[in-house]
PDB file of N, CA and C in Angstrom:
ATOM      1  N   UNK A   1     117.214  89.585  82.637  1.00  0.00           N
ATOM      2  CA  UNK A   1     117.647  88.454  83.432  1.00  0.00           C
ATOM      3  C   UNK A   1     116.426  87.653  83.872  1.00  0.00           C
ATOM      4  N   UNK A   2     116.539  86.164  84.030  1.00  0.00           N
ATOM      5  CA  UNK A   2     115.368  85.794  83.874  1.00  0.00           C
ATOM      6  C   UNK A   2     115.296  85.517  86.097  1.00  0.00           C
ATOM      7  N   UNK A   3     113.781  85.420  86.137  1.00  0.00           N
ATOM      8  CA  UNK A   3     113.060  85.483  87.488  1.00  0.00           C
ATOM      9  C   UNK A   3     113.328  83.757  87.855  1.00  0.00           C
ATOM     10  N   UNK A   4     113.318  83.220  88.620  1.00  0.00           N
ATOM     11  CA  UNK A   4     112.976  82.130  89.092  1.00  0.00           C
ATOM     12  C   UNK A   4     112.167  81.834  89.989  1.00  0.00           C
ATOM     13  N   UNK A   5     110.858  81.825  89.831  1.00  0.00           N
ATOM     14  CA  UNK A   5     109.544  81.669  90.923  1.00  0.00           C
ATOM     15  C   UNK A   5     109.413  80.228  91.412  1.00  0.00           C
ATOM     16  N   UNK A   6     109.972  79.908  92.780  1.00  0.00           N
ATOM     17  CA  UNK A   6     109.628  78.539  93.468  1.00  0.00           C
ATOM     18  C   UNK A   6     108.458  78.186  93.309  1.00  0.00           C
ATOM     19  N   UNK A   7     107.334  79.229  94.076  1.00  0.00           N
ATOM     20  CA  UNK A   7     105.818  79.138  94.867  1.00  0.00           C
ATOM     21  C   UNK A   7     104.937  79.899  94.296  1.00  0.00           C
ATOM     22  N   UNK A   8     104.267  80.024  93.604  1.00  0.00           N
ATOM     23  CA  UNK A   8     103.051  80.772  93.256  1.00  0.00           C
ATOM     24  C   UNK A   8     102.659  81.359  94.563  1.00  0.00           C
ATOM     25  N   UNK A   9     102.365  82.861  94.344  1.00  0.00           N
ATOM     26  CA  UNK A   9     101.695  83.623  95.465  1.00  0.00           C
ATOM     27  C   UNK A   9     100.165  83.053  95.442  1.00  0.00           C
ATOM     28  N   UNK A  10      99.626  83.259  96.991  1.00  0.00           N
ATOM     29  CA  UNK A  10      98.437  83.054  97.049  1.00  0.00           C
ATOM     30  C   UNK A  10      97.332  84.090  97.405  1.00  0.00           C
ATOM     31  N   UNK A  11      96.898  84.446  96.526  1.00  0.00           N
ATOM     32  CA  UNK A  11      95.237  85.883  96.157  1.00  0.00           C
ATOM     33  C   UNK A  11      94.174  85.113  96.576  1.00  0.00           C
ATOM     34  N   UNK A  12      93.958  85.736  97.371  1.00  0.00           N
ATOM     35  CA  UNK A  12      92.318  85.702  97.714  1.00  0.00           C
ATOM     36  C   UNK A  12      91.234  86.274  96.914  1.00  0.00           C
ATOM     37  N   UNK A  13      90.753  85.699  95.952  1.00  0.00           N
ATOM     38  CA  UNK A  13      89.974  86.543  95.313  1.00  0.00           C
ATOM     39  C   UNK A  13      88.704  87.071  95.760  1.00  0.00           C
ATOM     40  N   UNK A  14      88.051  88.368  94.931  1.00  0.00           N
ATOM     41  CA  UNK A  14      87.195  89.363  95.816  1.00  0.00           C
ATOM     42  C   UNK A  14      85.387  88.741  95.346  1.00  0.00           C
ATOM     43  N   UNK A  15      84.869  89.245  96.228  1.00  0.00           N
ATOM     44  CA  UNK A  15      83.286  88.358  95.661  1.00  0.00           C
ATOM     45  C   UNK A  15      82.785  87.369  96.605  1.00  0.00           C
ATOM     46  N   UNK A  16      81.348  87.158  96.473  1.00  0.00           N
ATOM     47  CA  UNK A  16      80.743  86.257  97.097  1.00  0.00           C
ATOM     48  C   UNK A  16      81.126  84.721  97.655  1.00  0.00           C
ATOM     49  N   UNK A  17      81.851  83.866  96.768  1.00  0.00           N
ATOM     50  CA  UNK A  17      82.024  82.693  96.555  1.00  0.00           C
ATOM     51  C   UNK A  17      83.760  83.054  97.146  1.00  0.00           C
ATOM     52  N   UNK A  18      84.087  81.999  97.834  1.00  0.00           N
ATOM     53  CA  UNK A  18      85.208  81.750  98.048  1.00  0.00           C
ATOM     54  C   UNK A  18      86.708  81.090  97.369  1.00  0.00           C
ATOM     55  N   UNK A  19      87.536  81.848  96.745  1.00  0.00           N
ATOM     56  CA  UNK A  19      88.247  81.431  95.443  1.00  0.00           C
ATOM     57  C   UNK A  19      89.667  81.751  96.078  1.00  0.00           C
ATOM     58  N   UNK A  20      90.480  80.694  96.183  1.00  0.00           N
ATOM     59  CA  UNK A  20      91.670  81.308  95.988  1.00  0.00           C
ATOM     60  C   UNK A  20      92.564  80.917  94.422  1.00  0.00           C
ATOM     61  N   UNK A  21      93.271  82.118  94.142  1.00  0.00           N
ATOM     62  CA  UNK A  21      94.016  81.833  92.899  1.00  0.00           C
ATOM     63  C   UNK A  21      95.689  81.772  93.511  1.00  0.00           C
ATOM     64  N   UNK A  22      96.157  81.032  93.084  1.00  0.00           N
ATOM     65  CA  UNK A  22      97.628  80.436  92.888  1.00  0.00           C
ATOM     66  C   UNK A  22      98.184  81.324  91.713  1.00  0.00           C
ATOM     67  N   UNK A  23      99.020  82.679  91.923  1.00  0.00           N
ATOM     68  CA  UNK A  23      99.426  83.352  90.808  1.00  0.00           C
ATOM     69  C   UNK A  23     100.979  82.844  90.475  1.00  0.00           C
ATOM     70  N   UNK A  24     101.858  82.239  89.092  1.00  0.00           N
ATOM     71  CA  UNK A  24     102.658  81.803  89.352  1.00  0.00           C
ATOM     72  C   UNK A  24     103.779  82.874  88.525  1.00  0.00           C
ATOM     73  N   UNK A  25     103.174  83.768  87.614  1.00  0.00           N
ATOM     74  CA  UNK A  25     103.279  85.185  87.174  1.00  0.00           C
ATOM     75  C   UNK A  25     102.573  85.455  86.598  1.00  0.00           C
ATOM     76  N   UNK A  26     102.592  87.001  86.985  1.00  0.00           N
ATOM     77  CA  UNK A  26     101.588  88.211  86.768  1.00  0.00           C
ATOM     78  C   UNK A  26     102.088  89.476  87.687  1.00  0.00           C
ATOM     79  N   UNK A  27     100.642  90.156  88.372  1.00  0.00           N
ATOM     80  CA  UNK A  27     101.175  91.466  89.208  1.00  0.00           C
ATOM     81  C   UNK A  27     101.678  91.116  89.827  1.00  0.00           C
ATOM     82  N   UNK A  28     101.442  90.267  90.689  1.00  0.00           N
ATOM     83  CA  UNK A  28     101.932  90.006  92.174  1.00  0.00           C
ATOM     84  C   UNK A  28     103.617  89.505  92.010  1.00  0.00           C
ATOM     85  N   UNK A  29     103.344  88.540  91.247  1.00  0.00           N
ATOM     86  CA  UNK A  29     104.959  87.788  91.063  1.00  0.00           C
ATOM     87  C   UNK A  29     106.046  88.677  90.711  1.00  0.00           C
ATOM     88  N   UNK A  30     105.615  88.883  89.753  1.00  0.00           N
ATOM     89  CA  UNK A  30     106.921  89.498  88.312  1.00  0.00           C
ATOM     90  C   UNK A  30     106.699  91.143  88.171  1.00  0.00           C
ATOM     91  N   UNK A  31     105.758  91.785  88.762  1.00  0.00           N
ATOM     92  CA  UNK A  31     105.880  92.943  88.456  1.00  0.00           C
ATOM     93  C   UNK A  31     105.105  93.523  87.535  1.00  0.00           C
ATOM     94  N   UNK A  32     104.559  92.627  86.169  1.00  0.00           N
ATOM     95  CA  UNK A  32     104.600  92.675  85.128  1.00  0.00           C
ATOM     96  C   UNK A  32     102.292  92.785  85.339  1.00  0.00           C
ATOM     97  N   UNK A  33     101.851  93.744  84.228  1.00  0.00           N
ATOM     98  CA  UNK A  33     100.581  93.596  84.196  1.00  0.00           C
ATOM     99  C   UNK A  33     100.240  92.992  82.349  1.00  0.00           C
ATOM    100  N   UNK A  34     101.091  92.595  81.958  1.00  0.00           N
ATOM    101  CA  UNK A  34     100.842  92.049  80.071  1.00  0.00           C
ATOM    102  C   UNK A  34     100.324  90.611  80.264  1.00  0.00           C
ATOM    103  N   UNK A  35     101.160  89.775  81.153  1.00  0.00           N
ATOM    104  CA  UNK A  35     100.703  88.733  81.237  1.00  0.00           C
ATOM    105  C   UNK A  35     100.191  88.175  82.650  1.00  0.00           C
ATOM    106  N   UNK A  36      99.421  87.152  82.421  1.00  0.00           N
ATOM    107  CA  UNK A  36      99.299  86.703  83.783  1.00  0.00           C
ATOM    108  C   UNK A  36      99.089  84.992  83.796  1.00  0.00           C
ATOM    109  N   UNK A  37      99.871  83.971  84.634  1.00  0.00           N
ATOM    110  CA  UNK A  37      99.451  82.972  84.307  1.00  0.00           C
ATOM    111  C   UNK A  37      99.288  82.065  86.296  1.00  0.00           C
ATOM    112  N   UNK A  38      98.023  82.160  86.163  1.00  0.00           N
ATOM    113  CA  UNK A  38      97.594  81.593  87.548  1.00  0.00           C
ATOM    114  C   UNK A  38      96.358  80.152  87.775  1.00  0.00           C
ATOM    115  N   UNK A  39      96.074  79.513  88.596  1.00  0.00           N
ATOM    116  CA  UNK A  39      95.379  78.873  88.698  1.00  0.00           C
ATOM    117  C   UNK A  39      94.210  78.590  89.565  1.00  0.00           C
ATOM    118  N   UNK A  40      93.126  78.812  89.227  1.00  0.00           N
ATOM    119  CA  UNK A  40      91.880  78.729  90.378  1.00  0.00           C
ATOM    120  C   UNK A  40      91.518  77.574  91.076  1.00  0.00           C
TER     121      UNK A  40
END
């Protein structure tokens, strides 16, 4: 059955420099670790 994601979760990514990534699926969203499609 398919997911319907409104909002991309928001990750703080780890490290020096300050990054957040916009995950719109991947772990966080869908469960899923095969794919991942997010934006920095």
């Amino acid at each position: 059955m398919a997911l319907i994601i409104k909002t991309p979760s928001i990750i703080k990514a780890a490290g020096n420099k300050e990054k957040i990534i916009k995950e719109f699926f991947g772990n966080v969203n869908s469960i899923t670790s095969e794919l991942s499609l997010a934006m920095m």
